[in-house]
Structures are given as C-alpha cells and as structure tokens.
C-alpha atoms as a PDB file:
ATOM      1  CA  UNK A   1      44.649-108.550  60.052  1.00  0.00           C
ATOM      2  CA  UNK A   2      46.828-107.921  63.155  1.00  0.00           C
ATOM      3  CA  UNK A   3      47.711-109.961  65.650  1.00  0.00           C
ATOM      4  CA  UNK A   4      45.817-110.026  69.089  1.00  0.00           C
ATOM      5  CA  UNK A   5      47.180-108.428  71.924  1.00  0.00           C
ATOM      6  CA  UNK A   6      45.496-109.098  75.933  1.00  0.00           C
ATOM      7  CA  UNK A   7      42.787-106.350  76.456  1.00  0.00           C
ATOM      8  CA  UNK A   8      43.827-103.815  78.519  1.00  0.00           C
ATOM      9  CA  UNK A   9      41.293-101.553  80.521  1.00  0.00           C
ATOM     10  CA  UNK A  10      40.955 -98.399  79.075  1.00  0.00           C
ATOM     11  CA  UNK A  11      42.765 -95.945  81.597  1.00  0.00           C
ATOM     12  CA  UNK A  12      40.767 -92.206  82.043  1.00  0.00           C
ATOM     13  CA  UNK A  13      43.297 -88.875  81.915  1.00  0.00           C
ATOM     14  CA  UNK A  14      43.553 -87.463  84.626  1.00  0.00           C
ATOM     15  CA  UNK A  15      42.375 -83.852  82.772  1.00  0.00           C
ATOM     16  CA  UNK A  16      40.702 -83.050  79.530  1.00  0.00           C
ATOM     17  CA  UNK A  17      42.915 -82.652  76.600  1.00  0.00           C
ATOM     18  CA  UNK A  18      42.517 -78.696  76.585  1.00  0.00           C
ATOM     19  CA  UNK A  19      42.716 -78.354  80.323  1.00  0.00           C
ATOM     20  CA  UNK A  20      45.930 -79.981  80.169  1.00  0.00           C
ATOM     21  CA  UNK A  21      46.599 -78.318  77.730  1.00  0.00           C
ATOM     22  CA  UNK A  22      46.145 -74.629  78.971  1.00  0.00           C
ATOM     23  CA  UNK A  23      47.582 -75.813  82.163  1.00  0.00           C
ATOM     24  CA  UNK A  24      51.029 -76.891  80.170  1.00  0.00           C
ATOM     25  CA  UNK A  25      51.066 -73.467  78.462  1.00  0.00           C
ATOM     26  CA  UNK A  26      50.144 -71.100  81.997  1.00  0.00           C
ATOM     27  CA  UNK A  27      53.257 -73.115  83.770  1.00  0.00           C
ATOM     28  CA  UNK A  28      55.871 -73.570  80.997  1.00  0.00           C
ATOM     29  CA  UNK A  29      54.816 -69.703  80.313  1.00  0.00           C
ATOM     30  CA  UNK A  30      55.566 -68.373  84.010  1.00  0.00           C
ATOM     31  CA  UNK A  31      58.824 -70.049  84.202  1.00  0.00           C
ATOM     32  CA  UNK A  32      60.032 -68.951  80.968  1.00  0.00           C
ATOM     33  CA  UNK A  33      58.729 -64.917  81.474  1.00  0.00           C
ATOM     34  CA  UNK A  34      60.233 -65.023  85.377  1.00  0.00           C
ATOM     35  CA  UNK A  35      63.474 -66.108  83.359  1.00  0.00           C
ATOM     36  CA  UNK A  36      63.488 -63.648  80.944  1.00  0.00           C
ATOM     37  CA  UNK A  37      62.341 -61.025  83.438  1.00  0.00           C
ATOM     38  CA  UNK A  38      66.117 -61.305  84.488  1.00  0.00           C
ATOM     39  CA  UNK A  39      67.353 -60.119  81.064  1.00  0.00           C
ATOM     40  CA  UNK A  40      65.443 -56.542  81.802  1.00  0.00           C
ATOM     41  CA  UNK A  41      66.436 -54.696  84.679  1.00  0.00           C
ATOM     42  CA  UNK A  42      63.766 -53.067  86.653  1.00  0.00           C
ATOM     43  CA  UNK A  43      61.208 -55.453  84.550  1.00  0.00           C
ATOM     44  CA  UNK A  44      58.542 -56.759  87.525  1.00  0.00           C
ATOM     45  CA  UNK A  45      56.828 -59.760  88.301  1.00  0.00           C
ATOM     46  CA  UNK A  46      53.594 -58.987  87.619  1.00  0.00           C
ATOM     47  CA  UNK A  47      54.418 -57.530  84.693  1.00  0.00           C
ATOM     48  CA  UNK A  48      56.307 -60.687  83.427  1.00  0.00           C
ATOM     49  CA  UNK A  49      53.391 -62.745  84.532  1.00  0.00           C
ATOM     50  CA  UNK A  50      50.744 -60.520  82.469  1.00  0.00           C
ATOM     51  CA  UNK A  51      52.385 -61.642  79.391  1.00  0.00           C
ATOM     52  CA  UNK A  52      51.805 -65.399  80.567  1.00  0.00           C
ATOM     53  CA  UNK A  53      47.941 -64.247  80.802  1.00  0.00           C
ATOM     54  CA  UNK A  54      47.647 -62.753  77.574  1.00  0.00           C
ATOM     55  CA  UNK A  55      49.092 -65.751  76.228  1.00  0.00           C
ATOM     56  CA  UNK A  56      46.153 -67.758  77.726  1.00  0.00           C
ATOM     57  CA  UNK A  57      44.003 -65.956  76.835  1.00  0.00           C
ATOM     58  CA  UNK A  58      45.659 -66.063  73.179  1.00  0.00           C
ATOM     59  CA  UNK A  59      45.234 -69.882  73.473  1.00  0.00           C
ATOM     60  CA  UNK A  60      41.461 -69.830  74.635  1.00  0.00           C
ATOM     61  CA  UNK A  61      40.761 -67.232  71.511  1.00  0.00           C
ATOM     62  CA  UNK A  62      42.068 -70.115  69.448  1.00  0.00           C
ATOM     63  CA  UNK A  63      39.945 -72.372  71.299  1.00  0.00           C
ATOM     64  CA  UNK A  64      37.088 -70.546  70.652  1.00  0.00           C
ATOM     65  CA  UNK A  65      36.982 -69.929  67.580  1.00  0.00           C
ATOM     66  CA  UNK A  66      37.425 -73.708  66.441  1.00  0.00           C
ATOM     67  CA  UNK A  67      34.031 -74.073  68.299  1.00  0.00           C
ATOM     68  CA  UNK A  68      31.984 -71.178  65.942  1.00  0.00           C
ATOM     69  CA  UNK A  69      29.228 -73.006  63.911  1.00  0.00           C
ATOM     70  CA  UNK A  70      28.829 -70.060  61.767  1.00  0.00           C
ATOM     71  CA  UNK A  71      31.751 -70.921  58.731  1.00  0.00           C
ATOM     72  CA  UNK A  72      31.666 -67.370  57.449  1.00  0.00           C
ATOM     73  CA  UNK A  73      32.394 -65.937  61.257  1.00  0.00           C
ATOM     74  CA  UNK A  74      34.697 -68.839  62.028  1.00  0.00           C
ATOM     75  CA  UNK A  75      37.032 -67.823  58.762  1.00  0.00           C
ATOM     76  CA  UNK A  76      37.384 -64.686  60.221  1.00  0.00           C
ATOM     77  CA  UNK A  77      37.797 -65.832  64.035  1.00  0.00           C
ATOM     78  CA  UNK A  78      41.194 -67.004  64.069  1.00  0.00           C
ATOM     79  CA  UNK A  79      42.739 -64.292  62.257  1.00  0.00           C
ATOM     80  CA  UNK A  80      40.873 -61.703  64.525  1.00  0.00           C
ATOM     81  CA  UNK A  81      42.279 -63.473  67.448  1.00  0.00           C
ATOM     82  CA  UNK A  82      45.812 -63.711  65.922  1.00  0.00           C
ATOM     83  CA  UNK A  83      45.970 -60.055  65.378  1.00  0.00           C
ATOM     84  CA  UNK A  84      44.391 -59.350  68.465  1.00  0.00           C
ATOM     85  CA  UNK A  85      46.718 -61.098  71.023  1.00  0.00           C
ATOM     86  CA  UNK A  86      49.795 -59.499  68.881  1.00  0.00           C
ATOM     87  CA  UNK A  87      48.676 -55.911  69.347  1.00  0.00           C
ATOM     88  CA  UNK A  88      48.405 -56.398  73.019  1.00  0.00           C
ATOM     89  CA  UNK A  89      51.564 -57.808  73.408  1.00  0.00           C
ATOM     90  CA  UNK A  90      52.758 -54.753  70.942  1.00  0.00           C
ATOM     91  CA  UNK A  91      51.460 -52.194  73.485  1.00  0.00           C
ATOM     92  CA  UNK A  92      52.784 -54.536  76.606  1.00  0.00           C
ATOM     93  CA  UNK A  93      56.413 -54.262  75.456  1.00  0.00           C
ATOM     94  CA  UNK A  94      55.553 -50.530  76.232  1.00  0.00           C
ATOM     95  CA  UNK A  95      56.540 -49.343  72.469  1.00  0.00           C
ATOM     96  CA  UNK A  96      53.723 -46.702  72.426  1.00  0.00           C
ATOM     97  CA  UNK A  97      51.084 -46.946  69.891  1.00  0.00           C
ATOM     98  CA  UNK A  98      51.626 -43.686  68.075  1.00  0.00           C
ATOM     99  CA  UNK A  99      53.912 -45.850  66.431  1.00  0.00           C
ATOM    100  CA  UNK A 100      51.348 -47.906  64.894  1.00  0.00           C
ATOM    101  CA  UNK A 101      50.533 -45.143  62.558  1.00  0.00           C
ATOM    102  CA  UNK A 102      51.421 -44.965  59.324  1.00  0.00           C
ATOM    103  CA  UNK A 103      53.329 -42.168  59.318  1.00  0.00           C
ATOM    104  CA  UNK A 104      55.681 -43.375  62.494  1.00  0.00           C
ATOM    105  CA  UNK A 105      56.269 -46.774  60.987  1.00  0.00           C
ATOM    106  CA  UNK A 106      59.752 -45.540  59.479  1.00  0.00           C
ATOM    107  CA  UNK A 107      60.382 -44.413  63.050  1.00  0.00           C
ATOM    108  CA  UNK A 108      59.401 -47.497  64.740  1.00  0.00           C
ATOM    109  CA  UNK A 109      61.395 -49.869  62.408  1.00  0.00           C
ATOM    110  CA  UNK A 110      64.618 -48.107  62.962  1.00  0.00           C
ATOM    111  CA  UNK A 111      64.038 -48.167  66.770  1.00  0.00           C
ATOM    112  CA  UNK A 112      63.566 -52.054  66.745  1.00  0.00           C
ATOM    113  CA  UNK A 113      66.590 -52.468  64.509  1.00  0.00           C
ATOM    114  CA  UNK A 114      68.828 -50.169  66.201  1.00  0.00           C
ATOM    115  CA  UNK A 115      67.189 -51.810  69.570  1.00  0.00           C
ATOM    116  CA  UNK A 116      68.134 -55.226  68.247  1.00  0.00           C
ATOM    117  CA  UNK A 117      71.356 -54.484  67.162  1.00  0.00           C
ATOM    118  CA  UNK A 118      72.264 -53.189  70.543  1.00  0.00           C
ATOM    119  CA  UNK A 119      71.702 -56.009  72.125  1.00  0.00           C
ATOM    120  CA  UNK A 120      74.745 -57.351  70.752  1.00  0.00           C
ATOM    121  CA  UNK A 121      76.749 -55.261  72.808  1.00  0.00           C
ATOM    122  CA  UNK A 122      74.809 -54.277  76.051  1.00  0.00           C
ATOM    123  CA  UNK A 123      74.695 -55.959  79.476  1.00  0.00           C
ATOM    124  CA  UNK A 124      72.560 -57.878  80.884  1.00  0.00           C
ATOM    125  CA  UNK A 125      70.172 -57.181  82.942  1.00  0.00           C
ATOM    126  CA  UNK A 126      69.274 -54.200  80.501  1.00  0.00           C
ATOM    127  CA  UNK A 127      69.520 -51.444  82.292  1.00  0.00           C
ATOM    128  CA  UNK A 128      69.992 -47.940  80.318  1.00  0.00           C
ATOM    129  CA  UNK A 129      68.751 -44.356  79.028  1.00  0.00           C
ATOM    130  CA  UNK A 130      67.941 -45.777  75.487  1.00  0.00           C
ATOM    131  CA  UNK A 131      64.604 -47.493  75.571  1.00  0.00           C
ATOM    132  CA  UNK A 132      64.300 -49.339  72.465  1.00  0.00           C
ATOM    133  CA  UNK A 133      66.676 -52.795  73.464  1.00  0.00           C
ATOM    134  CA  UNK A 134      64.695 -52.635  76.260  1.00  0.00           C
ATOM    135  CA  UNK A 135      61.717 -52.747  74.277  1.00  0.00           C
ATOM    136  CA  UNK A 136      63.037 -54.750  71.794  1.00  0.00           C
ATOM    137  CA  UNK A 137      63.675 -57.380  74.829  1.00  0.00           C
ATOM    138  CA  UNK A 138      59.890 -57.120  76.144  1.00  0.00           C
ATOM    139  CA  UNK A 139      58.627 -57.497  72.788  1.00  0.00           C
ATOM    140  CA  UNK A 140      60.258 -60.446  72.301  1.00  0.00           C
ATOM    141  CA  UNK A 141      59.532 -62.013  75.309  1.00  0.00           C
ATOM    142  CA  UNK A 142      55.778 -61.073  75.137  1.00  0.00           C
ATOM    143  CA  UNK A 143      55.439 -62.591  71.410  1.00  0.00           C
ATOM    144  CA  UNK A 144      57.185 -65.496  72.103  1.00  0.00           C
ATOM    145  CA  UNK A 145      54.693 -66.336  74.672  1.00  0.00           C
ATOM    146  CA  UNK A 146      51.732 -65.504  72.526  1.00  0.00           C
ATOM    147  CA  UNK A 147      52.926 -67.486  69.644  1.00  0.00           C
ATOM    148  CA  UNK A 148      53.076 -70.250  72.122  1.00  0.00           C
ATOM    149  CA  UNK A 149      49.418 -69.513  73.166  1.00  0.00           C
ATOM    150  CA  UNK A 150      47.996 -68.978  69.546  1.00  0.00           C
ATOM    151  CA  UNK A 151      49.715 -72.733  68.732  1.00  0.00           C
ATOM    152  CA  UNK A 152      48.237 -74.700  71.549  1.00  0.00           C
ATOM    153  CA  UNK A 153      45.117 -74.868  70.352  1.00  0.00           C
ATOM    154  CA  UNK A 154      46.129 -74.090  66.322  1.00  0.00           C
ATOM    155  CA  UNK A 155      44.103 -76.151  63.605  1.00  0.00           C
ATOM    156  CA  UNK A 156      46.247 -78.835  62.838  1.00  0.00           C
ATOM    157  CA  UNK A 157      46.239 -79.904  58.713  1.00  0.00           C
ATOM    158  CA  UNK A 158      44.351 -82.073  57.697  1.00  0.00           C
ATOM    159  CA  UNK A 159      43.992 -85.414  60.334  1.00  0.00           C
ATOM    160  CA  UNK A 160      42.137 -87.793  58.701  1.00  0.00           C
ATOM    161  CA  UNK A 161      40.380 -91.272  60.926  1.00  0.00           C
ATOM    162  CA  UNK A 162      37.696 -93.290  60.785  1.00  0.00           C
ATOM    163  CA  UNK A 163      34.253 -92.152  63.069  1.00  0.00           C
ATOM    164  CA  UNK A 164      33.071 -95.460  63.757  1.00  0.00           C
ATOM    165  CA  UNK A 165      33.533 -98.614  62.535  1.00  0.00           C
ATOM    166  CA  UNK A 166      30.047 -99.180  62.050  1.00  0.00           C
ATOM    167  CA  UNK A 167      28.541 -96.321  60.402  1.00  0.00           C
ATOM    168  CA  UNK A 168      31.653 -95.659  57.956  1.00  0.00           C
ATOM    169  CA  UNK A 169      31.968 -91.950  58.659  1.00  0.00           C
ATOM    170  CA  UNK A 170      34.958 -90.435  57.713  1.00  0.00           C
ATOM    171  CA  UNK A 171      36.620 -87.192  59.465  1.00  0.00           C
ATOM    172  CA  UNK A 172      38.320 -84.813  56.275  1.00  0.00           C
ATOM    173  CA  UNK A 173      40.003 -81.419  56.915  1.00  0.00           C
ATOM    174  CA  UNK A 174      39.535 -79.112  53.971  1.00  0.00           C
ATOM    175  CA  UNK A 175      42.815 -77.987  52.568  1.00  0.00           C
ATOM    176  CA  UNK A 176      41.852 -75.694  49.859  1.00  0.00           C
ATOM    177  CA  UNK A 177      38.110 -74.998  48.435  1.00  0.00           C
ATOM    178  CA  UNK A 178      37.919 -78.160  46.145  1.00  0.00           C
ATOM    179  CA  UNK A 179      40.987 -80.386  47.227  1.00  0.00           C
ATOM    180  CA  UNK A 180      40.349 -82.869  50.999  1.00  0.00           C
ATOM    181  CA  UNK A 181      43.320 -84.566  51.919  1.00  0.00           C
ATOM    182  CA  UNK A 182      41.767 -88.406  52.511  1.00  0.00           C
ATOM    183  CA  UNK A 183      40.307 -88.000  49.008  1.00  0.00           C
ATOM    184  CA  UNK A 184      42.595 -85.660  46.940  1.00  0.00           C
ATOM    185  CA  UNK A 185      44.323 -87.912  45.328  1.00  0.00           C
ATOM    186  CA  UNK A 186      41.077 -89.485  43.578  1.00  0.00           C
ATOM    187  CA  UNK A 187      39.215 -88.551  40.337  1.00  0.00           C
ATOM    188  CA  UNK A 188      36.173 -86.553  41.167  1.00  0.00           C
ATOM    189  CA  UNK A 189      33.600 -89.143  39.706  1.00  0.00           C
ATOM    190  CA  UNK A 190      34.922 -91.685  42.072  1.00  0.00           C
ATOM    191  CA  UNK A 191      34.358 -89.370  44.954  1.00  0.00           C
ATOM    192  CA  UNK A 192      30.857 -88.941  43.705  1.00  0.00           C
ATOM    193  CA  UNK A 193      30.480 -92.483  42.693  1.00  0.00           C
ATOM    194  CA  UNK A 194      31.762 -94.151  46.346  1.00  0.00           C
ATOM    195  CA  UNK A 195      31.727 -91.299  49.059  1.00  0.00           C
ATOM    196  CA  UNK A 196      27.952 -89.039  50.509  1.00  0.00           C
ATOM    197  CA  UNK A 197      28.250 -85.301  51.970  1.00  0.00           C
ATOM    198  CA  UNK A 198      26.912 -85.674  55.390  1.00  0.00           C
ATOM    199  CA  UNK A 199      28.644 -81.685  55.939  1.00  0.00           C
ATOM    200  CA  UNK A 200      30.563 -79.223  54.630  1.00  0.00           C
ATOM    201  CA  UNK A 201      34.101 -81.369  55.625  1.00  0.00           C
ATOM    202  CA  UNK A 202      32.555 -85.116  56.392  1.00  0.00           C
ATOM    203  CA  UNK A 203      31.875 -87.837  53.766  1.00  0.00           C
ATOM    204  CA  UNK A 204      30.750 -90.533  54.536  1.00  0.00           C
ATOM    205  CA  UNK A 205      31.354 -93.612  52.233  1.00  0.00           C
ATOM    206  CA  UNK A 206      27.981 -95.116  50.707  1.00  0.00           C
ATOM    207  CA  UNK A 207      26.080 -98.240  52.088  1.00  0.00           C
ATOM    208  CA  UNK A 208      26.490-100.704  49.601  1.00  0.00           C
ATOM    209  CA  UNK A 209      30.591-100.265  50.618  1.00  0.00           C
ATOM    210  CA  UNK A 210      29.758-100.201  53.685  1.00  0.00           C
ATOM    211  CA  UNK A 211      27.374-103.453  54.149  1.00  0.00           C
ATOM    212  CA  UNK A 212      30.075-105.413  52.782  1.00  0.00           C
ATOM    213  CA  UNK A 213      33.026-105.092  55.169  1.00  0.00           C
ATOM    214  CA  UNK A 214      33.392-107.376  58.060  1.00  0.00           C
ATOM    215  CA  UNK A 215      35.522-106.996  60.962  1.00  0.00           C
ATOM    216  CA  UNK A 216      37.298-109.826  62.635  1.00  0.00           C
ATOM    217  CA  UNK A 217      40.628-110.145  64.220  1.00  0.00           C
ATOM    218  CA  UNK A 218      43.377-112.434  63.782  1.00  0.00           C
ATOM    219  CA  UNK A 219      47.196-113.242  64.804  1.00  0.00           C
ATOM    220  CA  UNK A 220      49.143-113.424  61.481  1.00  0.00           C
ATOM    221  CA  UNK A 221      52.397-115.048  63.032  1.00  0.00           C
ATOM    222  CA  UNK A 222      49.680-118.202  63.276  1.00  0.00           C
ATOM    223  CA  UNK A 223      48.344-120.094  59.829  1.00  0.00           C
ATOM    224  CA  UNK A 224      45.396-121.611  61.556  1.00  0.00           C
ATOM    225  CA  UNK A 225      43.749-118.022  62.336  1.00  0.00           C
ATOM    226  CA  UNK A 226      45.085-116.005  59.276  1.00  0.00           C
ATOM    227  CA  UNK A 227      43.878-119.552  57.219  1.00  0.00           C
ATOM    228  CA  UNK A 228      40.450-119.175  58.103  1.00  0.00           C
ATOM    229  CA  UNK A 229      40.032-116.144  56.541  1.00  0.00           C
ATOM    230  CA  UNK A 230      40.296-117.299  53.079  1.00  0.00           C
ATOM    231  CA  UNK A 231      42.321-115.946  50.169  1.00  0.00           C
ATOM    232  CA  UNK A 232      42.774-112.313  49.328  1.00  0.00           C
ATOM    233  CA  UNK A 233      43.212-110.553  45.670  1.00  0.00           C
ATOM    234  CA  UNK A 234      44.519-107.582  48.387  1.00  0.00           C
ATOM    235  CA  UNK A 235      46.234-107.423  51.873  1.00  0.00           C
ATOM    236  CA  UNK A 236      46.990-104.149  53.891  1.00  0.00           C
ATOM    237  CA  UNK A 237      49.629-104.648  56.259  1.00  0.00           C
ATOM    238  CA  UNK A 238      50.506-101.349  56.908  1.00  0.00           C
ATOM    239  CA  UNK A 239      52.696-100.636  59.803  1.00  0.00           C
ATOM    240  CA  UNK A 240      52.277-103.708  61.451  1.00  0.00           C
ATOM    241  CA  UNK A 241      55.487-105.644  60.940  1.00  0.00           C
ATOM    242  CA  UNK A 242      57.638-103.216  62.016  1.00  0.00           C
ATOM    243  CA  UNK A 243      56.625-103.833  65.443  1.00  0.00           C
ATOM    244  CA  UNK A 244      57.824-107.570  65.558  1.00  0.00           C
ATOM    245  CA  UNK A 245      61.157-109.347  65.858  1.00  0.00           C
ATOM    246  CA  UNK A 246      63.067-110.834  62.715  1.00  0.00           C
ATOM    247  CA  UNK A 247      61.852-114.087  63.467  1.00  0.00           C
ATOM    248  CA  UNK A 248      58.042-113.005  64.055  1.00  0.00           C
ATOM    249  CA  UNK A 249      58.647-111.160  60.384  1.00  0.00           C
ATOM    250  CA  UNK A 250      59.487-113.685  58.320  1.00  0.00           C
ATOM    251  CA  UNK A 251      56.469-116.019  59.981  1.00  0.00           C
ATOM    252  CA  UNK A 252      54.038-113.640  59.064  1.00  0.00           C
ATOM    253  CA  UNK A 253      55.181-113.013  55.931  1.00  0.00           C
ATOM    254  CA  UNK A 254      54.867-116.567  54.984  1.00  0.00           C
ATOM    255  CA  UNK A 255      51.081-116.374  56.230  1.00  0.00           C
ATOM    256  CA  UNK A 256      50.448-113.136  54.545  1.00  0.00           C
ATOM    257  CA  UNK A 257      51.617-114.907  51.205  1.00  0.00           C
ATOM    258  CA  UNK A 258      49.793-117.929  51.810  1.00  0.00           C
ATOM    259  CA  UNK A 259      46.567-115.687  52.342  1.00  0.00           C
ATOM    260  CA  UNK A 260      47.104-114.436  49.059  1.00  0.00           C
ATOM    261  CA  UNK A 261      45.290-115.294  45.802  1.00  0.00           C
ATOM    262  CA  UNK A 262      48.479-115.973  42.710  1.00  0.00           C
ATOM    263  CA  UNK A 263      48.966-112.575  41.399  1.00  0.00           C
ATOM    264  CA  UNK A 264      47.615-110.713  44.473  1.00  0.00           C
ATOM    265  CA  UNK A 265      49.125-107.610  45.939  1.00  0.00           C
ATOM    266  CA  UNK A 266      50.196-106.800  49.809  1.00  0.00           C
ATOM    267  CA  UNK A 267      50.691-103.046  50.739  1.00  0.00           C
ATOM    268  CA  UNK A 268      53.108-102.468  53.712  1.00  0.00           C
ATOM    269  CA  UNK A 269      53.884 -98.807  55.428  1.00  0.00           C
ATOM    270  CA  UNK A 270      56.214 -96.234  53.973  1.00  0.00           C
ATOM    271  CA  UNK A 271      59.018 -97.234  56.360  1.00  0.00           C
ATOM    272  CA  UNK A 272      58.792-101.206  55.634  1.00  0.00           C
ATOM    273  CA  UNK A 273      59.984-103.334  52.609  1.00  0.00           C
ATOM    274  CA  UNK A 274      58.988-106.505  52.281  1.00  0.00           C
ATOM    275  CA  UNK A 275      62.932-107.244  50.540  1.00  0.00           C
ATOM    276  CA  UNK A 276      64.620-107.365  53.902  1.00  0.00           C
ATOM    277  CA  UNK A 277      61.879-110.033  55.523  1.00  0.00           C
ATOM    278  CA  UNK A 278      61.171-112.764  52.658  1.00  0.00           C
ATOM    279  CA  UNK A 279      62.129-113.686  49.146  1.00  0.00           C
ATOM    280  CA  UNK A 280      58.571-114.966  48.446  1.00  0.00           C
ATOM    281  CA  UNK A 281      57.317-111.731  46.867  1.00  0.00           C
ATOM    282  CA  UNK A 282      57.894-109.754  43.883  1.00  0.00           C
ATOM    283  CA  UNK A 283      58.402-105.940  43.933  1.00  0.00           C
ATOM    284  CA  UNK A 284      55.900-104.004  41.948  1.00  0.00           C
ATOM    285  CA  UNK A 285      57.103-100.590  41.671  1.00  0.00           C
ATOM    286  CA  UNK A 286      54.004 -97.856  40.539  1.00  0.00           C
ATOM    287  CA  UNK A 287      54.677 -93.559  40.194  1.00  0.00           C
ATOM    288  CA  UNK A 288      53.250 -93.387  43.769  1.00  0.00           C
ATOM    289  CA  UNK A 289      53.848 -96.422  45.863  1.00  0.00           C
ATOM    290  CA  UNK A 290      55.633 -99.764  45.749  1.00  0.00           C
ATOM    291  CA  UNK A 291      53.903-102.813  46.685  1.00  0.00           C
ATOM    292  CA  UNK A 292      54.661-106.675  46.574  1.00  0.00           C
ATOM    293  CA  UNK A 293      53.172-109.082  44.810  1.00  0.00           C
ATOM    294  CA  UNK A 294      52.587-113.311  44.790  1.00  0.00           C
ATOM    295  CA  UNK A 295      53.473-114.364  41.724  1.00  0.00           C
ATOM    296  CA  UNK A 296      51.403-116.056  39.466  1.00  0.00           C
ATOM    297  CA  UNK A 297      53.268-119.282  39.263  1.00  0.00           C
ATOM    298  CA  UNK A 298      52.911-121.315  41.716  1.00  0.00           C
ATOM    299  CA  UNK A 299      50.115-119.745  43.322  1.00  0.00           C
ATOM    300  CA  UNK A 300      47.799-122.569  44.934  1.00  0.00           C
ATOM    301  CA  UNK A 301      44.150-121.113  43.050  1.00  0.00           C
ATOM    302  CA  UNK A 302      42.287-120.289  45.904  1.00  0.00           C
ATOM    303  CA  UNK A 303      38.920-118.180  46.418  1.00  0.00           C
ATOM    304  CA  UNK A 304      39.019-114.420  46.478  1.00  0.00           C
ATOM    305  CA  UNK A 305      37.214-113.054  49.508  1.00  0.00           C
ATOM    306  CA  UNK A 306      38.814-109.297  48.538  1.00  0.00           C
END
C-alpha cells in the first residue's frame, strides 16, 4: 500500500534514451579532446576530433551488439568491439604498430614508461624531439574517450523489474551460468516449484501465483482506506516512509500495525528502521534482514487476507 499522489500526465523526452545518449558522449567528447589538444603541441583539430568519432562509434559497437539475437555471436560481440575500438585508438596515438608484435613489446613498454615518466618534468604544450610523452599524451587522451564510448551503452548487472502487472513477467540478468540475481538467493526446487522459463534470462512466475494477487491503492497515513483492506499475516513497506515527515511516520505506522494480523511481520527498506518511528513493534532480527513484528499479545484476531 502507498499513499495516493494526483495523477500527473506522463511527459514524452524530448530524445530517445540512446540518442541522448550518443549525443551526451559526441559533445562532452569534443570539449574534453579540444582541451587536451592543448597539452600536445602541434596536435590538430581534426585530429583531436577523430578520437571523439572513434569513441562513437565505440559506443554504437556496444549498442549493437546488445541487439544480436544469436547468444553464441552476442558473447563474442562485446569483447570484439572492446578490442577493436582500443587498437584504433592504439594506432591513433601514432605509436606504430610494429610495436604490437611480440618481439617489440619489451620495446614498446619501456617507451610508454619512460614517456610517462617524462611527463613529470616536461612542458606543456608538449613540444620535443622525443616522441614517446607525446605519444604517451595521445594515447591517453584517445583511450579515455573510448572507455567513455564503450561505457555508454555497457550492460549494466543485473536490473531486475516487473514486465507488467498483469501478466507477471519478470526481467532477470544472468550473472553467472546457473546463479540470476532476482532468484539467487532461493533453493532451486522453489524456483522450479513457483517461477516458468519463458527464455533463456525471463521467468515468469506461474498462474496460480499470479491469479491471486490484486492490485488496489491506498493512503496509509488514513485508517479508513488502509482499514478496508483487511488484516495482513505480511506487509511490505519498503521505501515508502522515508519519503514522509515525522508526523506522517508515526500515523502510518500506527495503520500499518493495525493492518496487521498478532504475530505478523512488516518489511521496511534497507535505509529505514521502524525503532526511530513507533514503539508498537518488535524487532526480529534474521542472518539476512531485520524485520518488525506485532506482537502476539494484544493483537485484536483479525482475518488474514496475506
């Protein structure tokens, strides 16, 4: 239960979420090369601003290869992409790619570190006989700006939300081969017993669950609305009551507890304890949460609805 809030038109972005995106990245990136261009003297514009590109490109790569259908070509998409945008901004920091040989690795090493170690003494703009600060600087600059690419767009771990209230689908990111992060924590047989495949990282919970949850909305700071509902073996309240005011708190607390069967449980957000807003509850302390509890005595008997 939360409590209501006026409907608010839903307001359209201006710009797709990836459009914005890659329009974020092809700005921020241009200021930040023409800046660093200054640290490199004799470093062009164009040249500055052909990083930006390869970093947009870096970020559409990404993009890309989110979108393959094939799972055995989209394992080895965004790795291919990774290594692909960091070898061309390798050979546009002007290092030469004989380098990239085994035998020239020694060689190339030293050259960055001596390059890097230079820098510590050098002025800037960089402007000398020795190439490698020079091309220590470039590479840098070029990486940085790829990394920022590659990460627009980067898989994020493991998001987990609800498809649709009606149909019970439920969005999982694998995390490893056997392990999903919305279900990981239970025992296989319940994941079997409660939860469907519909593909190879969506589950969908099965329709008997399903058929019996109804949705309805209520304001908890008022006993007439939360009243209504019944009594409850279990409330979540998660991240609800931080929003309110002291006074709004302790109200809804008092409801909460009233909506609650003697003995029944109420679950609140990480960042919220139930301690600092009424006396009313017990702590329950368990190896992975802590949770708050009416106590028996006392309790006024009603139905269970949950």
């Amino acid at each position: 239960m939360r409590p209501t809030t006026p409907k608010r038109g839903r307001t359209r972005p201006l710009l797709p979420q990836s459009v914005a995106r890659l329009v974020g990245l092809t700005a921020l990136g241009a200021l930040g090369a023409l800046q660093w261009q200054r640290l490199i003297g004799g470093l062009s514009s164009g040249r500055a601003l052909l990083w930006v590109l390869v970093a947009v490109l870096a970020a559409l790569g990404v993009l890309a290869s989110e979108r393959v259908t094939n799972p055995r070509v989209r394992v080895l998409a965004l790795p291919v992409v990774t290594l692909v945008a960091l070898f061309f901004g390798y050979w546009l920091s002007g290092a030469g790619l004989d380098f990239l040989k085994p035998k020239h690795w020694d060689e190339l090493l030293s050259g960055l570190g001596g390059g890097l170690q230079a820098l510590g003494t050098v002025r800037l703009p960089y402007v000398s006989a020795d190439p490698w600060p020079r091309i220590v600087l470039e590479l840098l600059g070029v990486q940085l700006l790829i990394l920022a690419g590659l990460l627009t767009f980067w898989p994020r771990v493991a998001t987990v939300a609800p498809k649709s209230a009606t149909t019970g689908n439920v969005a999982i990111s694998m995390v490893c081969s056997k392990t999903y992060r919305a279900l990981m924590r239970l025992p296989p047989q319940l994941v079997e017993k409660y939860f469907v495949p519909v593909s190879k990282d969506r589950w969908r919970v099965v329709p008997e669950l399903r058929q019996s949850v109804q949705f309805s909305s209520a304001n908890i700071t008022k006993a007439s609305e939360t009243r209504q509902h019944g009594i409850f073996d279990v409330i979540f309240c998660r991240n609800v009551l931080i929003y309110f005011d002291d006074a709004s708190r302790r109200v809804a607390a008092e409801n909460l507890f009233e909506a609650l069967a003697p003995g029944g449980f109420i679950c609140l957000g990480h960042t919220e304890s139930m301690s600092r807003i009424s006396p009313l509850f017990e702590v329950r302390r368990f190896p992975d949460a802590i949770v708050y509890q009416r106590p028996l005595i006392g309790g006024n008997g009603g139905r269970s609805n949950g």
